[in-house]
C-alpha atoms as a PDB file:
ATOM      1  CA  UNK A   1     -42.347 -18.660 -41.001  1.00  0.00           C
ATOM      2  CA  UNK A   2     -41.217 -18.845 -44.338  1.00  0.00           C
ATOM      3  CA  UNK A   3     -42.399 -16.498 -47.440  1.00  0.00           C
ATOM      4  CA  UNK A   4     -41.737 -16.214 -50.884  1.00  0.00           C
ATOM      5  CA  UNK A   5     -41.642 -13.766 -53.383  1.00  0.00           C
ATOM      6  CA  UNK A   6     -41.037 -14.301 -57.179  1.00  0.00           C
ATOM      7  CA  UNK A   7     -39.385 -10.313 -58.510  1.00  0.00           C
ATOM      8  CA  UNK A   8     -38.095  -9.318 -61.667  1.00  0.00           C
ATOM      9  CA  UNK A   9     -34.191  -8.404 -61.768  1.00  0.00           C
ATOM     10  CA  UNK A  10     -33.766  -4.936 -63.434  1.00  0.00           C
ATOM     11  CA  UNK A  11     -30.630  -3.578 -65.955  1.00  0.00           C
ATOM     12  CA  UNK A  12     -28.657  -3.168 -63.473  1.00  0.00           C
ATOM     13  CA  UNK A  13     -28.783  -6.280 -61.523  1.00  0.00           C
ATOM     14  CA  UNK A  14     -31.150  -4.297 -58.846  1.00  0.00           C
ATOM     15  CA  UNK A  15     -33.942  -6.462 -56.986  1.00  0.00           C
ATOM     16  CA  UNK A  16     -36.682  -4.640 -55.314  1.00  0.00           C
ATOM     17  CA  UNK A  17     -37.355  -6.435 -51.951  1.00  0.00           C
ATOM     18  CA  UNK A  18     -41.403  -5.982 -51.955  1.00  0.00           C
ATOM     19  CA  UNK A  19     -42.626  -4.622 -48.697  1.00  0.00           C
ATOM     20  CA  UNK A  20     -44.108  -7.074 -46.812  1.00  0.00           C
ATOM     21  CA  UNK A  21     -40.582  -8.745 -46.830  1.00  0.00           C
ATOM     22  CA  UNK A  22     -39.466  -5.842 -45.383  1.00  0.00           C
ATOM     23  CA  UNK A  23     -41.994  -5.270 -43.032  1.00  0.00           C
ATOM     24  CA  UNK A  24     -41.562  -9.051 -41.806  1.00  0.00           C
ATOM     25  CA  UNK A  25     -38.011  -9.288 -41.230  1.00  0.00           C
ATOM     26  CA  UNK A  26     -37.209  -5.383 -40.374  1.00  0.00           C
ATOM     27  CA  UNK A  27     -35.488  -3.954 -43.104  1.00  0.00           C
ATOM     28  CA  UNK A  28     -35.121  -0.160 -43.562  1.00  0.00           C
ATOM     29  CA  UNK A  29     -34.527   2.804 -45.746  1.00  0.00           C
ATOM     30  CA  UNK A  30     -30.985   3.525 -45.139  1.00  0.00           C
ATOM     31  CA  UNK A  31     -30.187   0.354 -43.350  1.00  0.00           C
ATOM     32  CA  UNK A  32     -27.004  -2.023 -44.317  1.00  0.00           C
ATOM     33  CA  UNK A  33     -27.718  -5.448 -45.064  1.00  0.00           C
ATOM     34  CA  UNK A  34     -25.440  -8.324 -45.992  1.00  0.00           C
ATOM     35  CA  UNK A  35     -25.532  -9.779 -49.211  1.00  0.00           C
ATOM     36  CA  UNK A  36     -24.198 -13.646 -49.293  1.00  0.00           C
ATOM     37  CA  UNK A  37     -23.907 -15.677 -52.221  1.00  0.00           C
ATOM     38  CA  UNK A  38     -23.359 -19.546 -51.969  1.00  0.00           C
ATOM     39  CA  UNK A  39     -22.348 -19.924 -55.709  1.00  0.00           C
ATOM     40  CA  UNK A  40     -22.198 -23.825 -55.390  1.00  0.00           C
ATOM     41  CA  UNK A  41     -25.657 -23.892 -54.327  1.00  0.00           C
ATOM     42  CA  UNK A  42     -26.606 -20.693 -56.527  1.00  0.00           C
ATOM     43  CA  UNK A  43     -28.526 -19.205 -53.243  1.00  0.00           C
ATOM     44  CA  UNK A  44     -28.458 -15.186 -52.492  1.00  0.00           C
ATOM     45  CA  UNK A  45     -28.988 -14.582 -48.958  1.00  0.00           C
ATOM     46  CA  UNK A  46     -29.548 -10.940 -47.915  1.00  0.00           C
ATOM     47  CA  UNK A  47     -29.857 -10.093 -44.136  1.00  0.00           C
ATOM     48  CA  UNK A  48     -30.156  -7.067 -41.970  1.00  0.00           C
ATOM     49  CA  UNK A  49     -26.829  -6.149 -40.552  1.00  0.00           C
ATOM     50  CA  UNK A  50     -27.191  -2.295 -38.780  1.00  0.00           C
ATOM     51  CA  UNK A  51     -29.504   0.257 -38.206  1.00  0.00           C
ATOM     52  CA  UNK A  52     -29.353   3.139 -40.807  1.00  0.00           C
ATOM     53  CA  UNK A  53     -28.054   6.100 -38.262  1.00  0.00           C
ATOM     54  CA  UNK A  54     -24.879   4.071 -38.684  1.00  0.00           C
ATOM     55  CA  UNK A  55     -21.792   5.218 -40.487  1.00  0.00           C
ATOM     56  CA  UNK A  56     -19.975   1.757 -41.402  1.00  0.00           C
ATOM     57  CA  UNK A  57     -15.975   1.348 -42.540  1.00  0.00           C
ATOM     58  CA  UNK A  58     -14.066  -1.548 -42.948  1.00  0.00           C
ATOM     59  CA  UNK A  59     -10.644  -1.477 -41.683  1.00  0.00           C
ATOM     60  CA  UNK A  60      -8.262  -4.234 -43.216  1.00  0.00           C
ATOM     61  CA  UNK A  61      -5.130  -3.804 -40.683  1.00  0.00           C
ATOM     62  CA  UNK A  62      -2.094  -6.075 -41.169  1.00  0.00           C
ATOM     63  CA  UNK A  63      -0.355  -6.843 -38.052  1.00  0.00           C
ATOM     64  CA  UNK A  64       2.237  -8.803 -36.063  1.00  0.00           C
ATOM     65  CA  UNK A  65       0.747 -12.240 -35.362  1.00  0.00           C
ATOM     66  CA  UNK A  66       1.785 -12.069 -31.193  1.00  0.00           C
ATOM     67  CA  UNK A  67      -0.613 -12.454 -28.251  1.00  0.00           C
ATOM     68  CA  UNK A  68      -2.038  -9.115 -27.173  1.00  0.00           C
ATOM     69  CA  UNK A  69      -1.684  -7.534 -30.697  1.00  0.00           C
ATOM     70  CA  UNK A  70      -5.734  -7.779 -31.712  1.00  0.00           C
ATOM     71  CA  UNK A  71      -6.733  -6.429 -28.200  1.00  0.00           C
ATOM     72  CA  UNK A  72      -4.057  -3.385 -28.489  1.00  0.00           C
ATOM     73  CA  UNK A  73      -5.751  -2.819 -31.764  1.00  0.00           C
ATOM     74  CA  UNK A  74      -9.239  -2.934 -30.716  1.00  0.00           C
ATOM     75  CA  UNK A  75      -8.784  -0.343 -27.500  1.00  0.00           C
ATOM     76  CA  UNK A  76      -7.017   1.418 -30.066  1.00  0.00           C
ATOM     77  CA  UNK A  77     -10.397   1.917 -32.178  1.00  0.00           C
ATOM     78  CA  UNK A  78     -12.427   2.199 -28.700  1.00  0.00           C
ATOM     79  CA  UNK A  79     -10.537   4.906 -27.674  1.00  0.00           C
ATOM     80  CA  UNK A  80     -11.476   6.953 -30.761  1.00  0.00           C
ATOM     81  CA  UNK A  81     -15.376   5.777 -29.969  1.00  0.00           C
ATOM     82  CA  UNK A  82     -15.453   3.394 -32.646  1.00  0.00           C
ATOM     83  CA  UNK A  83     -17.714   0.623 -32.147  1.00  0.00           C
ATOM     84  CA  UNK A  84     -17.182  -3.024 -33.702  1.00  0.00           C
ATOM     85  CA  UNK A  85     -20.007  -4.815 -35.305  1.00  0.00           C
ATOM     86  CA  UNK A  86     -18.413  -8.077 -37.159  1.00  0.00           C
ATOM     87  CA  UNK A  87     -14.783  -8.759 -37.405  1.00  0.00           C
ATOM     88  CA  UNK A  88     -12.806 -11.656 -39.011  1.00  0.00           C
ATOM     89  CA  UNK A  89      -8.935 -12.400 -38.515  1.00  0.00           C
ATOM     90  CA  UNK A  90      -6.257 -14.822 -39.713  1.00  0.00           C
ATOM     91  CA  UNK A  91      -3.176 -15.647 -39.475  1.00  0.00           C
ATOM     92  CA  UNK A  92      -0.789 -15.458 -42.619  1.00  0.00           C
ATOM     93  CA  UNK A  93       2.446 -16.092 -41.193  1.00  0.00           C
ATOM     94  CA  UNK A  94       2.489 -18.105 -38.251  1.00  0.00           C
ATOM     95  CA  UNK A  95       4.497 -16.194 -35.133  1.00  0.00           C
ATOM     96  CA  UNK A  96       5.262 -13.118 -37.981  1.00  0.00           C
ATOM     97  CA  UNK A  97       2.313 -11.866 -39.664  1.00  0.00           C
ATOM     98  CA  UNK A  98      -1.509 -11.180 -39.091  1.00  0.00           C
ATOM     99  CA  UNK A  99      -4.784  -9.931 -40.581  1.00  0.00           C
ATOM    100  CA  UNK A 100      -8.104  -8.700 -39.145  1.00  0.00           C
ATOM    101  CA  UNK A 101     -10.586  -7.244 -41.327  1.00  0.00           C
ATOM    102  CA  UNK A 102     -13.031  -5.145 -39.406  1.00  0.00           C
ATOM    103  CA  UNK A 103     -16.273  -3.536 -39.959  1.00  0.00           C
ATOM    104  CA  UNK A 104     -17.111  -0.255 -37.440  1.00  0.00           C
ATOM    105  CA  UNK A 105     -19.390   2.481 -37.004  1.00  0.00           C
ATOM    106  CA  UNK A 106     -17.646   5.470 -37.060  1.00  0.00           C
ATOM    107  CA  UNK A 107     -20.561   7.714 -36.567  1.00  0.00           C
ATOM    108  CA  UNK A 108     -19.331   8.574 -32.988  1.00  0.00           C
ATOM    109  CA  UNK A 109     -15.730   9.499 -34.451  1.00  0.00           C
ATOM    110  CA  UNK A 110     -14.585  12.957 -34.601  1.00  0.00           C
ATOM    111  CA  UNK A 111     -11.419  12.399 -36.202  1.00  0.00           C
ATOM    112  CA  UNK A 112     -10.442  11.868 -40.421  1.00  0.00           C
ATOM    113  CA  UNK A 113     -10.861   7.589 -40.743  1.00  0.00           C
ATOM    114  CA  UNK A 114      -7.592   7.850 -43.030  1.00  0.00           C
ATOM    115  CA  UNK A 115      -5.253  10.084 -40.695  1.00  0.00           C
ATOM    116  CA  UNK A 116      -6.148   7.522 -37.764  1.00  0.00           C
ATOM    117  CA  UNK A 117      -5.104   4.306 -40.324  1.00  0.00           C
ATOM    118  CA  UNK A 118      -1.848   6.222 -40.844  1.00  0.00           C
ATOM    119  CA  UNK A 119      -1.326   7.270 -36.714  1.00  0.00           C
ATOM    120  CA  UNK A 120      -2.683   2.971 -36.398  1.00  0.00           C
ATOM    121  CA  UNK A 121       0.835   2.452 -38.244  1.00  0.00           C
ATOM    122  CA  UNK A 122       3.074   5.480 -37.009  1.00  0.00           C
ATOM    123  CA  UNK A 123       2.064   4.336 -33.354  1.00  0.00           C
ATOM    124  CA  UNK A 124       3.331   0.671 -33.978  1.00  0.00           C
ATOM    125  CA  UNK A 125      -0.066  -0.875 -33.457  1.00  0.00           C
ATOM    126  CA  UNK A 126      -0.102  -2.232 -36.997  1.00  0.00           C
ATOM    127  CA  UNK A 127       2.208  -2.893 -40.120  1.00  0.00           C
ATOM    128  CA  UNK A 128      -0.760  -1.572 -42.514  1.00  0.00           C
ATOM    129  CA  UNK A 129      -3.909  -0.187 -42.128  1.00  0.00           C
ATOM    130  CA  UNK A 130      -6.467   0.937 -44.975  1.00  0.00           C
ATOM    131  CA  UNK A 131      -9.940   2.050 -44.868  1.00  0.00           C
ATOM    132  CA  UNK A 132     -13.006   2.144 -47.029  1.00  0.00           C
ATOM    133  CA  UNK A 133     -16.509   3.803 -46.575  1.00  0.00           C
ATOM    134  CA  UNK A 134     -19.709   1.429 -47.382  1.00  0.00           C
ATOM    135  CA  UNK A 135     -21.352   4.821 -48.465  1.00  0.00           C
END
């Protein structure tokens, strides 16, 4: 079932999502969505991506580009109770170099997000590692 909606885009480039649409495909106060733009096609797509109990980061970790080296890095994060809800990696320098963005819920967590990018490095797992909150 497909609706439509015709809204009014405020001063700030803010869209109010009326609540039926809300209602009809689950979307929250406090909930993260995903906001896609196809700019070729000039379509914004905005879907429900977690519950709103969730406390999302995005880690962008550069690594060595080995076999083994994403899983290491992964129990890494599950060992700290971090739990993975989309990831996306590449290779940048074939046999040398690696990169997996990765967004988590660190609501489970009890240690500092930034200390545990630095120990991610100082413990060999990765050649970089930064963090930012979606708060």
């Amino acid at each position: 079932m497909d609706t439509n909606e015709i809204i009014r885009v405020n001063e700030k480039g803010e869209v109010y999502i009326p609540q039926n649409i809300r209602d009809l495909v689950g979307i929250v106060e406090g909930m993260h969505v995903i906001v896609r733009a196809d700019v070729e096609r000039r379509v914004i797509q905005i879907t429900p991506f977690t519950a709103d109990e969730v406390d999302l980061v995005e880690f962008k970790i550069t690594l060595g580009d080995i076999p083994g080296a994403l899983a290491k890095c992964a129990t890494f994060l599950g060992n700290y109770n971090i739990n993975l809800v989309a990831s996306e990696a590449r290779t940048i320098q074939k046999g040398e170099l690696a990169e997996w963005i990765v967004v988590a819920d660190i609501s489970k967590c009890k240690c500092n997000i930034r200390d545990l990018c630095k120990q991610f490095v100082a413990e060999g797992y990765a050649k970089n590692a930064i963090c930012r909150s979606f708060h």
